[in-house]
Structure formats: C-alpha cells, structure tokens
Protein backbone atom coordinates (compact mmCIF):
# COMPACT_ATOMS: atom_id res chain seq x y z
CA UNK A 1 0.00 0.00 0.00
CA UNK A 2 1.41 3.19 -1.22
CA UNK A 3 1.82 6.22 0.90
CA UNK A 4 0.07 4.11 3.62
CA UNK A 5 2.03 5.31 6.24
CA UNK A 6 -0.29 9.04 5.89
CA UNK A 7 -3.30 7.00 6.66
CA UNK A 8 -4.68 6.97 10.16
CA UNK A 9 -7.62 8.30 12.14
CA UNK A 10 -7.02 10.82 14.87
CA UNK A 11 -6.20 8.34 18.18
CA UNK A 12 -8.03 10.23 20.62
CA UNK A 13 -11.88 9.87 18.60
CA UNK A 14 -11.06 6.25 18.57
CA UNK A 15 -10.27 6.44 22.23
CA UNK A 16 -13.58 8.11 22.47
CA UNK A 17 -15.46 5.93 20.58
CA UNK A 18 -13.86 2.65 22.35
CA UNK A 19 -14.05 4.29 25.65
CA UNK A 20 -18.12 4.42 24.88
CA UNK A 21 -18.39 1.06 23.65
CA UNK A 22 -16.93 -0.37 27.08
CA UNK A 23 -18.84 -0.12 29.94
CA UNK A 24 -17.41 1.76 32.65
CA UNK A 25 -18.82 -0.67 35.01
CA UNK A 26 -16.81 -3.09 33.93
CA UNK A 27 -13.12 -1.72 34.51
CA UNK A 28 -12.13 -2.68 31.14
CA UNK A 29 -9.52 -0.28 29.53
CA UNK A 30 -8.26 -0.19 26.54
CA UNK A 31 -4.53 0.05 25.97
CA UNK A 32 -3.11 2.18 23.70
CA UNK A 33 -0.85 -0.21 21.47
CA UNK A 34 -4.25 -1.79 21.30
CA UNK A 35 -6.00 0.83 20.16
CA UNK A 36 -3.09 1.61 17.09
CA UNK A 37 -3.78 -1.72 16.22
CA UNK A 38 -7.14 -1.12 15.64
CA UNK A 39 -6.88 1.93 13.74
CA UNK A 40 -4.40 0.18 11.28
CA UNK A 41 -7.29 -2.54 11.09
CA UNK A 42 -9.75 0.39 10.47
CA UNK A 43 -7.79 1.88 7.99
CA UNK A 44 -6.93 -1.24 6.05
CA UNK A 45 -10.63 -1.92 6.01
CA UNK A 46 -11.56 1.50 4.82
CA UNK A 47 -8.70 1.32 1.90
CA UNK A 48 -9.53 -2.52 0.83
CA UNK A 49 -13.63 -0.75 0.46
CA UNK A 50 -12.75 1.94 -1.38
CA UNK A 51 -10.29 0.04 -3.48
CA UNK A 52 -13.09 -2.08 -4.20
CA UNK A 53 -15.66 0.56 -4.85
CA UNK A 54 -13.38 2.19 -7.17
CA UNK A 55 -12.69 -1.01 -9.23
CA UNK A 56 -16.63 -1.25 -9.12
CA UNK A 57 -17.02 2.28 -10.53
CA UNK A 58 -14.51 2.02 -13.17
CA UNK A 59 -16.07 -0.81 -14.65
CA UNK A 60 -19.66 0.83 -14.75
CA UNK A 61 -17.39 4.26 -16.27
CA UNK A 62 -17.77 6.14 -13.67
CA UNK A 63 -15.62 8.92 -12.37
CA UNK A 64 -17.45 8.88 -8.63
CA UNK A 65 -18.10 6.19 -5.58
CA UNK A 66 -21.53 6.48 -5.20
CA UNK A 67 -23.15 4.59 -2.05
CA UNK A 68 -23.93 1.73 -4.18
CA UNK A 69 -20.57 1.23 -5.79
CA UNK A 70 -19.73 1.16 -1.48
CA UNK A 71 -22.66 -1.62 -1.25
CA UNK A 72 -21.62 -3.44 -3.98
CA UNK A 73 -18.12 -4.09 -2.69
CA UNK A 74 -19.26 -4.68 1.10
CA UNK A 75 -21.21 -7.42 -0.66
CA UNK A 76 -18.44 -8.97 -2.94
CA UNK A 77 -16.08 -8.77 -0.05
CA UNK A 78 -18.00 -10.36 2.26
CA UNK A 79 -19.73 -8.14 4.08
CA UNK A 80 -23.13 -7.88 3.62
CA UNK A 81 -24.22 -7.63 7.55
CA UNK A 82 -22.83 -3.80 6.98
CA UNK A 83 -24.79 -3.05 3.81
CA UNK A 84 -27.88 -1.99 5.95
CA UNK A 85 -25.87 0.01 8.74
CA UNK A 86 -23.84 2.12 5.99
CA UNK A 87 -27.10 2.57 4.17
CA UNK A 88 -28.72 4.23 6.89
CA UNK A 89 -26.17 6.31 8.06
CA UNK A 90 -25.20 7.71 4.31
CA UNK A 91 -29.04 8.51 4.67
CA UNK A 92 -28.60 10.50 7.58
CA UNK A 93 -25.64 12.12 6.43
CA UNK A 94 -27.66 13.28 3.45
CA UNK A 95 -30.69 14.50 5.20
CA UNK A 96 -28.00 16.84 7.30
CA UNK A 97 -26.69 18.12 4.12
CA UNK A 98 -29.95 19.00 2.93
CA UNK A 99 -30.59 20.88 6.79
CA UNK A 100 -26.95 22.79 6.07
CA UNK A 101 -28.68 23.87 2.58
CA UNK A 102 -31.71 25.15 3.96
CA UNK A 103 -30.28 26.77 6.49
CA UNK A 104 -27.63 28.71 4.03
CA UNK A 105 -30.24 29.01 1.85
CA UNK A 106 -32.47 31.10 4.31
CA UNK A 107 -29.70 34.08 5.04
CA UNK A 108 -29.84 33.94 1.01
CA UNK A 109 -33.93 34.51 1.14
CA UNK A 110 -33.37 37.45 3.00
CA UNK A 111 -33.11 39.66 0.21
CA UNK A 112 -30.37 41.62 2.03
CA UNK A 113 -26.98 42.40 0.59
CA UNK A 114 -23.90 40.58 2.65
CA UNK A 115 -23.06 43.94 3.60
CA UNK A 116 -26.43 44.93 4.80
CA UNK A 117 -26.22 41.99 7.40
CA UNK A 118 -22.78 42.80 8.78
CA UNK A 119 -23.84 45.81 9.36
CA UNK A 120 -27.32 44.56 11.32
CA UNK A 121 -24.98 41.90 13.22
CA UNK A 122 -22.34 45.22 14.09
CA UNK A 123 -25.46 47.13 15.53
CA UNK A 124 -27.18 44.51 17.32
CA UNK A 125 -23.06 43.62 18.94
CA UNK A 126 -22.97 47.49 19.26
CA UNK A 127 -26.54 47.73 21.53
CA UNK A 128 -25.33 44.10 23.44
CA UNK A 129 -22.62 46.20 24.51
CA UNK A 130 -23.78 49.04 25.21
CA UNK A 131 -26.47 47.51 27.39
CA UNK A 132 -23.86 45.31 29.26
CA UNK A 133 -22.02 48.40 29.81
CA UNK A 134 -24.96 49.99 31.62
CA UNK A 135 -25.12 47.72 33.68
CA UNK A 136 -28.16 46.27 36.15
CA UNK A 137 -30.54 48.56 36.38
C-alpha cells in the first residue's frame, strides 16, 4: 500500500469511541498499542472498500463512488451484515446536508446584501454592549 504510512484516524476519537463502547462498570480499559492496532485494522478496512468501490465504478465508467458502488463491494467482499448500517447512516448524512442547505439558503432569502447583514450583526453587537455596559438597572 502506497503512501500508507499518511493513513490513520485521529487516536483520541477512537479512544472516544472505544471508551463508549466499554462499559465503565466493567473496569475494562483499553490500551493504547491496542487501540493503534485497531486503527491500522480500520484503515486497512476503509482502503480494501474503497479500493473495491473504485474497481466497481470504473467498470460501470464512472468517475465517482456512489453509495452503491460502497454496497456493492461490502457485498463482494464479504460483508453484507454492513450493507444496511452504511445505508442508513449515508441517509442520515444526506438529510443533514440538505438541513446545512436550507439553512444557508435562508440568510440567502433574506433579500439583504452581505453587507447589509454585517452591518445589522455590528449594531445589534454594538446595543449588546452598550447595554452590558450599563449595567443592572
């Protein structure tokens, strides 16, 4: 694997993530040799799926993995039990996207000019202070 070595996923959201999974109850920890380990495993995975997906696209002509180039190769790698979990999560992922857009979208339906807002957001800063300043009262 070229350039593998620039691969990894930052140790302490794994940590997290494991540190979730475990019950605290159970004074279980997780050591952190153990926890490299499992990111190389993680990003083996994640580079033998997209390797996959990629061969999967190329052969259908396409320039971009799409979810179902993903679901295809979780299924001809043997790993179906996945296909339903990674289906409903790029699901919600795209239902947040489309909540980012709408919110974006409203500043845009405001009719007013960038500049017009920065100067309503430097007046209504302006009147926060000056009404700390004042004090209680």
């Amino acid at each position: 694997m070229e350039g593998a070595d620039d691969l990894s996923l930052p140790k302490a959201t794994v940590q997290k993530i494991v540190s979730e999974i475990l019950a605290p109850a159970s004074g279980v920890t997780f050591a952190k040799d153990a926890r490299d380990l499992l990111i190389d495993c993680c990003v083996e995975f994640i580079t033998l799926i997209s390797s996959e997906a990629n061969d999967i696209a190329e052969k259908e002509a396409k320039k971009t993995i799409a979810a179902e180039h993903v679901e295809k190769a979780l299924k001809e790698l043997g790993f179906p039990e996945y296909v339903q979990e990674v289906l409903a999560v790029a699901g919600e992922h795209k239902e947040q996207l489309r909540t980012r857009e709408k919110k974006q979208s409203k500043m845009e339906q405001s009719g007013l000019s960038e500049e017009e807002l920065l100067r309503q957001q430097q007046e209504l800063f302006r009147s926060a202070t000056d009404k700390y300043n004042s004090g209680p009262g």
